[in-house]
N, C-alpha and C. Protein backbone atom coordinates (compact mmCIF):
# COMPACT_ATOMS: atom_id res chain seq x y z
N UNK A 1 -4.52 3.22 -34.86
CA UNK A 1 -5.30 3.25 -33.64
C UNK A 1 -4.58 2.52 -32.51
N UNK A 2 -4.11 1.89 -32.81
CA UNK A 2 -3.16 0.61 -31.76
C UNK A 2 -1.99 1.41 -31.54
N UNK A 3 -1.27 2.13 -32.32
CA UNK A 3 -0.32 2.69 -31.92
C UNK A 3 -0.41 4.00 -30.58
N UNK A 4 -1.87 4.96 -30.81
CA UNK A 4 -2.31 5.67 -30.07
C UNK A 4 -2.68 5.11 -28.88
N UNK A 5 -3.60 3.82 -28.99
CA UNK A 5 -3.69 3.29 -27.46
C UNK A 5 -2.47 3.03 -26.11
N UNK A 6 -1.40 2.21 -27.35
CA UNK A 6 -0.12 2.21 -26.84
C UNK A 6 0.77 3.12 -25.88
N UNK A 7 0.52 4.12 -26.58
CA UNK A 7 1.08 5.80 -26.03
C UNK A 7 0.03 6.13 -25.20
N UNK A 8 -1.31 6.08 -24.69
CA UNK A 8 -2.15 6.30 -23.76
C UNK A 8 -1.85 5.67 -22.63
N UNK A 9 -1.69 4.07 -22.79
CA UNK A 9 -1.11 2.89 -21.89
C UNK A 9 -0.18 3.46 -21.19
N UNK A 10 1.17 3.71 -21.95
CA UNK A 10 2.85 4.25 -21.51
C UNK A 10 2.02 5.34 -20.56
N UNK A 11 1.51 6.33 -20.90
CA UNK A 11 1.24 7.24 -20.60
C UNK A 11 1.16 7.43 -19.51
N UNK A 12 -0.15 6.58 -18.80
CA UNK A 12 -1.11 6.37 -17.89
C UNK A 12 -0.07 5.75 -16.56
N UNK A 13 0.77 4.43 -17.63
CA UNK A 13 1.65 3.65 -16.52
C UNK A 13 2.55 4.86 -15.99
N UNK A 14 3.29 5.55 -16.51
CA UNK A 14 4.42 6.12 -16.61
C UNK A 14 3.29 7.14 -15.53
N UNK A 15 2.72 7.40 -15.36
CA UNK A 15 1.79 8.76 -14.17
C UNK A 15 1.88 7.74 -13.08
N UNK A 16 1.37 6.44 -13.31
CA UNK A 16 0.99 5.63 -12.02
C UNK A 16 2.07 5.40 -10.65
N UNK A 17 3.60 5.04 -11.89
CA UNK A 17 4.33 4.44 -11.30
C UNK A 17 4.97 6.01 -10.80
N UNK A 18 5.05 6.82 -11.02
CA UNK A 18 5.75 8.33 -10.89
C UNK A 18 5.22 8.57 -9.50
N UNK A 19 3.78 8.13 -8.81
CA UNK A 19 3.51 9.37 -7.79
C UNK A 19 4.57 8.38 -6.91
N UNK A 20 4.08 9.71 -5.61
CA UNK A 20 4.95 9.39 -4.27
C UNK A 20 4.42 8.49 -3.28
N UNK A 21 4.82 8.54 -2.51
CA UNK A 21 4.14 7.65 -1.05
C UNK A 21 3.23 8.60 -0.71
N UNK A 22 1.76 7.80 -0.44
CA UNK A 22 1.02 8.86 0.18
C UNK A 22 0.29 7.83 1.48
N UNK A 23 -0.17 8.66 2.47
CA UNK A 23 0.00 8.11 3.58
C UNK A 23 -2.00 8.39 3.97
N UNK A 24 -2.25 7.72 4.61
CA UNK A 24 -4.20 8.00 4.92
C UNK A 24 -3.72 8.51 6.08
N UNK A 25 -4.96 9.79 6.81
CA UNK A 25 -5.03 10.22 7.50
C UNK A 25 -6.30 10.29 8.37
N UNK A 26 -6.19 10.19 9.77
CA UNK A 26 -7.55 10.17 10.50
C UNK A 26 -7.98 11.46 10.87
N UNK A 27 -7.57 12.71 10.91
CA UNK A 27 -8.31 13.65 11.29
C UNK A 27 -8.35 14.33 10.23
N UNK A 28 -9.66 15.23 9.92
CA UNK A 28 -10.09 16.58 9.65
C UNK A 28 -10.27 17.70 10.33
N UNK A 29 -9.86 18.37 9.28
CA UNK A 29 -10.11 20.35 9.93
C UNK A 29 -11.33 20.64 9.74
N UNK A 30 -12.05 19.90 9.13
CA UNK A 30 -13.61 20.50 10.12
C UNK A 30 -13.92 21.48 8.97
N UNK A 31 -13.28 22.43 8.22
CA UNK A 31 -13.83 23.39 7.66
C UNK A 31 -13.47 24.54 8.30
N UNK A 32 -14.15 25.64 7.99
CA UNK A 32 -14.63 27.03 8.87
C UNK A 32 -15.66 27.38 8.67
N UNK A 33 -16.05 28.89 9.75
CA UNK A 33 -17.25 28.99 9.52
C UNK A 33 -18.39 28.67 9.87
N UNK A 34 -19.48 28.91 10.54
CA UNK A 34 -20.60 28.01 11.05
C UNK A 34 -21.54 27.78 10.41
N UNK A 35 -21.79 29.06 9.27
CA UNK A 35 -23.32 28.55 7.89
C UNK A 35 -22.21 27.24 7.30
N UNK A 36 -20.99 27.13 6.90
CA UNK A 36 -20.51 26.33 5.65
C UNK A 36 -20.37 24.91 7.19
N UNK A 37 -20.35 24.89 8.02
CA UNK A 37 -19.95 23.84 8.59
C UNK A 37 -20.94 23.15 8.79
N UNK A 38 -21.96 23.90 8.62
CA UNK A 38 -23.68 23.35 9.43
C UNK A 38 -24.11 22.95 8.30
N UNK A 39 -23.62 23.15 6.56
CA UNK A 39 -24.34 22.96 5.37
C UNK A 39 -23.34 21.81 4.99
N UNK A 40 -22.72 21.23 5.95
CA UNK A 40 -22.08 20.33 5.74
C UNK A 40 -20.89 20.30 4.73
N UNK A 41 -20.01 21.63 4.41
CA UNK A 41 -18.92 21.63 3.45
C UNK A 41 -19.77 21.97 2.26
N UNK A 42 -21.20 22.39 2.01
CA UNK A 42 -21.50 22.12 0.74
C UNK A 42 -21.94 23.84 0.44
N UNK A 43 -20.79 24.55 0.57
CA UNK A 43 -20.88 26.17 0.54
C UNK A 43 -20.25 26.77 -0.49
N UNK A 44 -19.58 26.19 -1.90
CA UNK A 44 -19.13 26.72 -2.86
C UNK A 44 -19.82 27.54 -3.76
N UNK A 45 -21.37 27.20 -3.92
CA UNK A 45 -21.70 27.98 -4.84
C UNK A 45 -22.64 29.31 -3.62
N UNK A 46 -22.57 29.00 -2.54
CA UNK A 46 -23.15 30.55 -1.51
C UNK A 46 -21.85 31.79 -1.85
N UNK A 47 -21.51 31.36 -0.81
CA UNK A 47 -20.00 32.28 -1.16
C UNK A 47 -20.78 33.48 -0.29
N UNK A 48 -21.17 33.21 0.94
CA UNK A 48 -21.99 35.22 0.95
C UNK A 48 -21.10 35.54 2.31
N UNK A 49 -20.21 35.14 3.24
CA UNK A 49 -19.15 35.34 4.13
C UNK A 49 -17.80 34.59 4.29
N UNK A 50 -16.93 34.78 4.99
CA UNK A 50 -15.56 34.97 4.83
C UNK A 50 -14.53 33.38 4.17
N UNK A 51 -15.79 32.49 4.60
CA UNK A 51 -15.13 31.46 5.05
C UNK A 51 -15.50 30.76 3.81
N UNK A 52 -15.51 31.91 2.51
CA UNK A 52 -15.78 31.28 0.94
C UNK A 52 -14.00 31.29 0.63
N UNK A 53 -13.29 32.11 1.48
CA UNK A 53 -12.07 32.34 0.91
C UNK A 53 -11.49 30.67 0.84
N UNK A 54 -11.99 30.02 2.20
CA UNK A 54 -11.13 28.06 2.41
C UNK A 54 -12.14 27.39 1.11
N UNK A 55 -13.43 27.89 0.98
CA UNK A 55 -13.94 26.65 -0.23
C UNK A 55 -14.41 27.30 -1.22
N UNK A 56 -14.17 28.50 -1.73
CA UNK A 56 -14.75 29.10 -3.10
C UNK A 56 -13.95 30.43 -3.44
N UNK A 57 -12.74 30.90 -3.66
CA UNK A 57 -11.89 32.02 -3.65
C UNK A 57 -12.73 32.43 -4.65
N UNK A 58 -13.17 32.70 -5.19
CA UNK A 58 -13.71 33.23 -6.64
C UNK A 58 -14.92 33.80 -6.48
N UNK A 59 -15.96 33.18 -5.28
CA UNK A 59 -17.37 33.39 -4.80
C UNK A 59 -17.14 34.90 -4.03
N UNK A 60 -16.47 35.05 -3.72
CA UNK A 60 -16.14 36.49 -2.15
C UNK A 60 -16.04 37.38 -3.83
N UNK A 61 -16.34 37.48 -4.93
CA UNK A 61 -16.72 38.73 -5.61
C UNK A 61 -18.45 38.75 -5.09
N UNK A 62 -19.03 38.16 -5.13
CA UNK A 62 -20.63 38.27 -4.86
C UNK A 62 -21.03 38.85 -3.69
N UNK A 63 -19.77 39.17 -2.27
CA UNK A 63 -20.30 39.72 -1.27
C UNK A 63 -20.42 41.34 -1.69
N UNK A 64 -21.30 42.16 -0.82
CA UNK A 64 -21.49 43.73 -1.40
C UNK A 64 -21.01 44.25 -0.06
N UNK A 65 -21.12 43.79 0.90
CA UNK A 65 -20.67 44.98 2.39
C UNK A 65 -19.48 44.48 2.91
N UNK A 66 -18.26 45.17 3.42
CA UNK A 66 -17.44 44.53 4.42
C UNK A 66 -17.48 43.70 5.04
N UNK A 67 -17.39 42.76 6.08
CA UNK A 67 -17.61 42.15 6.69
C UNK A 67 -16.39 41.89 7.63
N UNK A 68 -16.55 41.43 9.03
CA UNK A 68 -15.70 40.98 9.85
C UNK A 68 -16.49 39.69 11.17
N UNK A 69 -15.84 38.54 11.15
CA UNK A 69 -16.04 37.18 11.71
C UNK A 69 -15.20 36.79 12.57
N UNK A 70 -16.15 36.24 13.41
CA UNK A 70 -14.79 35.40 14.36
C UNK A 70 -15.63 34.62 15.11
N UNK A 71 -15.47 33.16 14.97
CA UNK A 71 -15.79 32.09 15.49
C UNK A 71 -15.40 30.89 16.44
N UNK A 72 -15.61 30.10 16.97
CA UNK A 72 -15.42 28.88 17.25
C UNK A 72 -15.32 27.53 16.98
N UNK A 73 -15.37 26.87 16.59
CA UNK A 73 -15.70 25.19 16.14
C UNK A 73 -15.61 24.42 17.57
N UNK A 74 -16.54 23.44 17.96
CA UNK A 74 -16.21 22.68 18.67
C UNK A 74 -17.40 21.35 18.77
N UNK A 75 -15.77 20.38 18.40
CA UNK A 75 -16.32 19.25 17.37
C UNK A 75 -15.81 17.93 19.26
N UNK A 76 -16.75 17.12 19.37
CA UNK A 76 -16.50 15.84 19.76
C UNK A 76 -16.21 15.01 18.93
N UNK A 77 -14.58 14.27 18.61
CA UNK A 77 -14.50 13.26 17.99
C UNK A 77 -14.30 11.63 18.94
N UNK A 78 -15.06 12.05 19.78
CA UNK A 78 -14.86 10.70 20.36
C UNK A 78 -15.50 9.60 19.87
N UNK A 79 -14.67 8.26 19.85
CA UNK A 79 -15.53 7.29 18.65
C UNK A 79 -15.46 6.17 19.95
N UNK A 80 -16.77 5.40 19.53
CA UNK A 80 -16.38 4.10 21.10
C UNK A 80 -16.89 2.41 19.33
N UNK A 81 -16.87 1.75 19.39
CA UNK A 81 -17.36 0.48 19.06
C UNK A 81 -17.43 -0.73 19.80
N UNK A 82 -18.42 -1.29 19.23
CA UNK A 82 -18.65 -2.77 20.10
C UNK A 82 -17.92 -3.46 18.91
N UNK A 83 -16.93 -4.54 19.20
CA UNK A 83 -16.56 -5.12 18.31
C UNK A 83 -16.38 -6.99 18.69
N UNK A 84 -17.05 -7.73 17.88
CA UNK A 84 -17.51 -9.42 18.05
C UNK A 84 -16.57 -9.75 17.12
N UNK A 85 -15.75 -10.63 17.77
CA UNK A 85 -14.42 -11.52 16.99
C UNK A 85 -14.89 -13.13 17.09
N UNK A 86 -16.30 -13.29 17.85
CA UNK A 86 -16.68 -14.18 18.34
C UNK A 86 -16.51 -15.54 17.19
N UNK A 87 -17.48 -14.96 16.28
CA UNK A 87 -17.54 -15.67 14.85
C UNK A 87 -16.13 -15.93 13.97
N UNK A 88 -15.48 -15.06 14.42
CA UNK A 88 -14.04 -15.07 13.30
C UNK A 88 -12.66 -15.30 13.85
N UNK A 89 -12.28 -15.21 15.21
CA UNK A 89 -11.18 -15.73 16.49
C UNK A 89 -12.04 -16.31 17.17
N UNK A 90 -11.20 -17.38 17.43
CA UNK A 90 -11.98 -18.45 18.57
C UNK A 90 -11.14 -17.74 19.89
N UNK A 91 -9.81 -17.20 19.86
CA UNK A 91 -9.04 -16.63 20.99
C UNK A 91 -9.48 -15.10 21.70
N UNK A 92 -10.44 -14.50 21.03
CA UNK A 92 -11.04 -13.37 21.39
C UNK A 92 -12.55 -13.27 21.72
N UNK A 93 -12.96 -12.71 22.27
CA UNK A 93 -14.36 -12.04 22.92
C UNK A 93 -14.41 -11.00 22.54
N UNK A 94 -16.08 -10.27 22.20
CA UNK A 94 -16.17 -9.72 21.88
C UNK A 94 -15.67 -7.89 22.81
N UNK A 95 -15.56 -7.27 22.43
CA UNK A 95 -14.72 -5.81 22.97
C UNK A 95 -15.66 -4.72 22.72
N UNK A 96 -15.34 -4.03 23.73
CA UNK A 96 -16.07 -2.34 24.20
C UNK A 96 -14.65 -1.44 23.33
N UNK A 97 -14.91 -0.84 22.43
CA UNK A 97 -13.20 -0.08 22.14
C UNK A 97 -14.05 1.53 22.60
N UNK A 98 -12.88 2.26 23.08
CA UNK A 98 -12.90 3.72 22.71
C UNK A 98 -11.61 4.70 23.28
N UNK A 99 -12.11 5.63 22.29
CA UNK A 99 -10.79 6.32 22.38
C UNK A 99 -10.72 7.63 23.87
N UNK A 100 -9.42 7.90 23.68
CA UNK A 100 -9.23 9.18 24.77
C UNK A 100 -8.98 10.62 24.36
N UNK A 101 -9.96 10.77 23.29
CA UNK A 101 -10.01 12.00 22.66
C UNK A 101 -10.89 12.88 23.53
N UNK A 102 -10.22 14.22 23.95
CA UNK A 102 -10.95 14.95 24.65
C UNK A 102 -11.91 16.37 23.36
N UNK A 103 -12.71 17.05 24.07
CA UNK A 103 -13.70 18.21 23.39
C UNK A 103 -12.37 19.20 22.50
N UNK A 104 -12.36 18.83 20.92
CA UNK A 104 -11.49 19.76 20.09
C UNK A 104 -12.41 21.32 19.69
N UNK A 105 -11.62 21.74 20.32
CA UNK A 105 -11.98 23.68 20.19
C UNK A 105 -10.86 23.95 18.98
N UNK A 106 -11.65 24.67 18.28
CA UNK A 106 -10.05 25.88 17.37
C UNK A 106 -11.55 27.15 17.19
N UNK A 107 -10.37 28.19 17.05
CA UNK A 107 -10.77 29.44 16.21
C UNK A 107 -10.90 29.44 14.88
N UNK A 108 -11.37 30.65 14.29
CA UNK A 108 -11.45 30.72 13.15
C UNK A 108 -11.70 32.31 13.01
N UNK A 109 -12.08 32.72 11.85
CA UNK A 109 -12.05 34.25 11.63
C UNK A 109 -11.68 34.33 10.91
N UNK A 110 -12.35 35.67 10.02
CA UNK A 110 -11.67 36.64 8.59
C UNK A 110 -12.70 37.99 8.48
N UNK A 111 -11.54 38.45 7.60
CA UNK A 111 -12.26 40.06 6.94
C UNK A 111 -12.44 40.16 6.16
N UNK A 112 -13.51 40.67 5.46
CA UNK A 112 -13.79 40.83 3.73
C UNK A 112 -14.28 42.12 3.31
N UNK A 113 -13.26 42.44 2.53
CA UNK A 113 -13.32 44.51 1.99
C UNK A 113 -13.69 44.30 0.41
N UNK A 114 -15.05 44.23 0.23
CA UNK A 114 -15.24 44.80 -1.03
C UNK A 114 -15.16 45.81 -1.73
N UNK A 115 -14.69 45.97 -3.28
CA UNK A 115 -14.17 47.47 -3.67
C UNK A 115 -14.31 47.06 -5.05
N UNK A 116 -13.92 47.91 -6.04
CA UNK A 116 -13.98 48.31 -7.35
C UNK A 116 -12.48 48.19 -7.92
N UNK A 117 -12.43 47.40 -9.23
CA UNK A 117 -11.09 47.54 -9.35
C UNK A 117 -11.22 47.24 -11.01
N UNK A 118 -10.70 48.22 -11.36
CA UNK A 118 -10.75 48.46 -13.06
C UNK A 118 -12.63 48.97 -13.65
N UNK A 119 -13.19 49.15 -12.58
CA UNK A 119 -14.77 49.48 -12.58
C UNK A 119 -15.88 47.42 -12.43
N UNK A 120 -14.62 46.94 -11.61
CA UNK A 120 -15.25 45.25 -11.72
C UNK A 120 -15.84 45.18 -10.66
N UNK A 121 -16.57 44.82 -10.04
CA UNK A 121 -16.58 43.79 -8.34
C UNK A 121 -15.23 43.25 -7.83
N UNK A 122 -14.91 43.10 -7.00
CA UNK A 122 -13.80 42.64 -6.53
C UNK A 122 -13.65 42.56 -5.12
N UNK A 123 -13.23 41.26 -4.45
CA UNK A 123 -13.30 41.51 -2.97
C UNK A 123 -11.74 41.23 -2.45
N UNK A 124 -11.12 41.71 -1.59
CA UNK A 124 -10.18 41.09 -0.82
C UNK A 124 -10.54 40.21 0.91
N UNK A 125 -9.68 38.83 0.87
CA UNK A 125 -10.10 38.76 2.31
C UNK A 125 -9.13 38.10 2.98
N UNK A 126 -9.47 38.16 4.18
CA UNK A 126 -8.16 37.05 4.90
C UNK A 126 -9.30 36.38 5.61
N UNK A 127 -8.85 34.90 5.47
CA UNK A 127 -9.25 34.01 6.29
C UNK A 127 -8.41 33.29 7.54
N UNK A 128 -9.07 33.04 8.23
CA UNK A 128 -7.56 32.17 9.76
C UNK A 128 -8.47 31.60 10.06
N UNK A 129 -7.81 30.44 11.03
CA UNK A 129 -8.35 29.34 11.39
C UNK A 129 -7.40 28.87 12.04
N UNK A 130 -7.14 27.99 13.38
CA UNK A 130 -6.44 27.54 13.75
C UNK A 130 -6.39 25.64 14.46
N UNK A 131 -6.45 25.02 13.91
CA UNK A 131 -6.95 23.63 13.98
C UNK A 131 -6.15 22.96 15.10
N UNK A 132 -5.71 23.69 16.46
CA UNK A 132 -4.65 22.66 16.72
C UNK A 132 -5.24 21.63 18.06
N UNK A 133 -4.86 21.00 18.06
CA UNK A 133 -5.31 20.01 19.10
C UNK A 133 -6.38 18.80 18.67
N UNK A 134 -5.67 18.82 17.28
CA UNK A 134 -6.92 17.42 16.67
C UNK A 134 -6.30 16.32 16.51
N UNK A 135 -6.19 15.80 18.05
CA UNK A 135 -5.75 14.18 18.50
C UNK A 135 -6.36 13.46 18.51
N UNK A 136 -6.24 12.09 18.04
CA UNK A 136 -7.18 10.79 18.67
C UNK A 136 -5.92 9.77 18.73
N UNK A 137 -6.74 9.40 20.29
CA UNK A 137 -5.97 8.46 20.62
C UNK A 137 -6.44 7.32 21.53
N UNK A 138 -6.12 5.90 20.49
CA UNK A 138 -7.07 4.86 21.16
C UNK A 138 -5.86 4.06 21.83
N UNK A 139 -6.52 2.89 22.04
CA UNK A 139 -5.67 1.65 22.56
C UNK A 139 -4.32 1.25 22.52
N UNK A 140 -3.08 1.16 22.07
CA UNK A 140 -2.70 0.14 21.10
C UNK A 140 -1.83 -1.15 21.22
N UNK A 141 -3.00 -1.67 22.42
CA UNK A 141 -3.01 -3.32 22.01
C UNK A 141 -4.15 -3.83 21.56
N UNK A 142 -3.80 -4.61 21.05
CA UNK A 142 -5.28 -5.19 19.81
C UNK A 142 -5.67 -6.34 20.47
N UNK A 143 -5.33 -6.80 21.46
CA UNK A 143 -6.00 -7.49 22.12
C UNK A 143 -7.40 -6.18 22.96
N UNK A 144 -7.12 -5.52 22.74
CA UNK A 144 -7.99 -4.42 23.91
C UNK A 144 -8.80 -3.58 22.58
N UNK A 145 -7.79 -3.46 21.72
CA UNK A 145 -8.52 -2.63 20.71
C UNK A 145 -8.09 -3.29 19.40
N UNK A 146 -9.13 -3.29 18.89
CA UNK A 146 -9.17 -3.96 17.34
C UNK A 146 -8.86 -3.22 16.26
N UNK A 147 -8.87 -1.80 16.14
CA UNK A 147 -8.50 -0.66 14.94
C UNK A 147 -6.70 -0.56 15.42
N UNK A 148 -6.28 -0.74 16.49
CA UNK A 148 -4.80 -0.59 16.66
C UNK A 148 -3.80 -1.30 15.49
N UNK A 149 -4.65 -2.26 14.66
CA UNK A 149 -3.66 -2.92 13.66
C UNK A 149 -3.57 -1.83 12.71
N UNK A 150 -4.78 -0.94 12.62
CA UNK A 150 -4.97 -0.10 11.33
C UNK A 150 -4.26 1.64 11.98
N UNK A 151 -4.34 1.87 13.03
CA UNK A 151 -3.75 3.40 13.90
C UNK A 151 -4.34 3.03 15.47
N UNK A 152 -3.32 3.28 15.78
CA UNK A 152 -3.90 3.72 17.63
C UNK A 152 -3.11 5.31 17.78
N UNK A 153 -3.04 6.01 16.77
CA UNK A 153 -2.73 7.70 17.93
C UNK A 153 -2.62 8.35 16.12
N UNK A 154 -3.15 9.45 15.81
CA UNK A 154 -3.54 10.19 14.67
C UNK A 154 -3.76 11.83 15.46
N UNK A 155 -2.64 12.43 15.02
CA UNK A 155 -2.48 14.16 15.40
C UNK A 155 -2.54 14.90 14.26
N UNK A 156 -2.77 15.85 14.39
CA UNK A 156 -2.53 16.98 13.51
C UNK A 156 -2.62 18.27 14.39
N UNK A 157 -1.43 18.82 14.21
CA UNK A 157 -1.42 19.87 14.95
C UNK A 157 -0.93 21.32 14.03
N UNK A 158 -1.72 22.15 13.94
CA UNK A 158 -1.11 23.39 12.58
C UNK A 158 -1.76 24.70 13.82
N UNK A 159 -0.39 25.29 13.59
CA UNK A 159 -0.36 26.50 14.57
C UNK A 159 -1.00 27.65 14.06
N UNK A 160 -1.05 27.77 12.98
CA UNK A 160 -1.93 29.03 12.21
C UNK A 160 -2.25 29.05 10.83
N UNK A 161 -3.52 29.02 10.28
CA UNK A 161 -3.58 29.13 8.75
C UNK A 161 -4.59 30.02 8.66
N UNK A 162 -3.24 30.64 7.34
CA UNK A 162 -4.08 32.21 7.08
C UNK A 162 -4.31 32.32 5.42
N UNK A 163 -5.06 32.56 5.19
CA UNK A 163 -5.59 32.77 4.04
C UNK A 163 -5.68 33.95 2.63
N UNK A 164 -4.96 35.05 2.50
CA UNK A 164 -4.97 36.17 2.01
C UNK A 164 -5.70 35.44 0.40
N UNK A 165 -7.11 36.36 0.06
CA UNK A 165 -7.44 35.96 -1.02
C UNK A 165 -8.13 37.10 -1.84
N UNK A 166 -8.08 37.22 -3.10
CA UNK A 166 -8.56 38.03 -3.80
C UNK A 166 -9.78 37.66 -5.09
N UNK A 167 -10.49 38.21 -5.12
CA UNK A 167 -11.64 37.84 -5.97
C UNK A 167 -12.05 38.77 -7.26
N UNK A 168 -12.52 38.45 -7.98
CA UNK A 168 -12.84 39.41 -8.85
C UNK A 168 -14.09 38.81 -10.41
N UNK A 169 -14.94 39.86 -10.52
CA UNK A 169 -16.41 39.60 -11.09
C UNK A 169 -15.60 40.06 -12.41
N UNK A 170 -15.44 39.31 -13.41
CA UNK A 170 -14.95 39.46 -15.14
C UNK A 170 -16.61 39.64 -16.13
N UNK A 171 -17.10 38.61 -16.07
CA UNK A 171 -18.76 38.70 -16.68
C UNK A 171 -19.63 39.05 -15.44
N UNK A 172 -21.20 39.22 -16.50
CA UNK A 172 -21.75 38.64 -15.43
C UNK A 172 -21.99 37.44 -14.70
N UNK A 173 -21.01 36.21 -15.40
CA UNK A 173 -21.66 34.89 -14.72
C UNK A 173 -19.75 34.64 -14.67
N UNK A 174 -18.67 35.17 -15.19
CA UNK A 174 -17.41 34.63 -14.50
C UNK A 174 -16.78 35.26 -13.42
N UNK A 175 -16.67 34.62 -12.20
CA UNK A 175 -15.75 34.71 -11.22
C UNK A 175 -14.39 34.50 -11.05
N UNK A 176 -13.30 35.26 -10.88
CA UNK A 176 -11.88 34.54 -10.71
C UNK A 176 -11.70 34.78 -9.56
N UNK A 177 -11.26 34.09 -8.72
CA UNK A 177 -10.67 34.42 -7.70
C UNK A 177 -8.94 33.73 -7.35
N UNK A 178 -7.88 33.75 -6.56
CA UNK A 178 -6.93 32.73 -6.50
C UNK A 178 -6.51 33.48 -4.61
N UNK A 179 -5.98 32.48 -3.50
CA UNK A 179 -5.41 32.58 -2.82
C UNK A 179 -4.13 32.11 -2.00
N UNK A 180 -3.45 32.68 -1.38
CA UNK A 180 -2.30 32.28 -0.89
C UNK A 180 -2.70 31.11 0.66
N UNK A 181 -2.31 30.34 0.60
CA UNK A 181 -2.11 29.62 1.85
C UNK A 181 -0.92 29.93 2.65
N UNK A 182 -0.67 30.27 3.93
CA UNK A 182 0.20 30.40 4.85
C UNK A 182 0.05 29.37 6.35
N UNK A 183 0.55 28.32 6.61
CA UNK A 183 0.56 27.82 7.70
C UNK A 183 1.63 26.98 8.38
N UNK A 184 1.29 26.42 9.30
CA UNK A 184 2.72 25.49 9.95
C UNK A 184 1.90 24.53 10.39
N UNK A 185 2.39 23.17 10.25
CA UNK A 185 1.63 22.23 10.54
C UNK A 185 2.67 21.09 10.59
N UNK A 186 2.32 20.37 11.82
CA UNK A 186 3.16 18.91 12.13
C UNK A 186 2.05 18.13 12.31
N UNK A 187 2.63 16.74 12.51
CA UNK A 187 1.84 15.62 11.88
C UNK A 187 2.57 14.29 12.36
């Protein structure tokens, strides 16, 4: 038994010490879609329009008619805080922070062709979305702004992501689906 724990240990260390640098990030893409964005991301088991291809590839067998979408998103990420150093720096007062993030717009859109394939359900779809212009950008002196120790400027900018996905009904209760991601994105 000790010998097996041993080799679990190695195991575990040997995964830990292996990954890479990974870095935290301040913005999100929001999703797609306006039912899955408004249900708050929580659209995997609906699956009934396009925008199952970004959170459920496997669900777009359950749609029955074609379909064609095209949307908007438009998200305010402007963040402001009151922040009191009063209690914890005797050299600071308390601060108004906020950022100079302006109204983030992107598109979005897809098509979904349901059809028959081997006598199964099966859907094809493309999804797009285009996220670009998701800047924030605060202070960065920390005398003025207090999060500048942790980020003062967080971009993401991706020029197009497209989605080609295929679905398909095996039982009545298994779904497969798998899709390709295509995009360009700096950071």
């Amino acid at each position: 038994m000790r010998r097996k724990s041993g080799l679990w240990v190695g195991v575990l260390l040997a995964f830990f010490l292996s990954s890479g640098v990974v870095w935290a990030g301040n913005v999100d893409t929001y999703g797609i879609g306006a039912k899955a964005t408004a249900l708050g991301g929580a659209f995997t088991a609906r699956a009934d329009d396009f925008s199952a291809a970004y959170y459920n590839p496997a669900g777009l067998a359950q749609i029955e008619r074609p379909q064609v979408s095209l949307g908007a998103a438009f998200v305010d990420a402007a963040v402001s805080a009151e922040v009191d150093y009063k209690n914890d720096y005797d050299y600071r007062d308390g601060k108004y922070v906020k950022d100079d993030t302006h109204l983030l717009v992107y598109p979005h859109g897809g098509v979904v062709y349901p059809f028959k394939l081997f006598g199964k359900k099966a859907t094809f779809a493309v999804a797009t979305y285009v996220p670009y212009g998701l800047w924030l950008r605060w202070e960065p002196d920390p005398n003025v702004n207090a999060a500048a120790y942790n980020t003062y400027e967080s971009w993401y900018y991706r020029v197009v992501n497209a989605a080609p996905t295929l679905a398909i009904q095996l039982t009545d209760k298994l779904y497969v689906g798998f899709g390709l991601t295509f995009g360009s994105s700096h950071s």
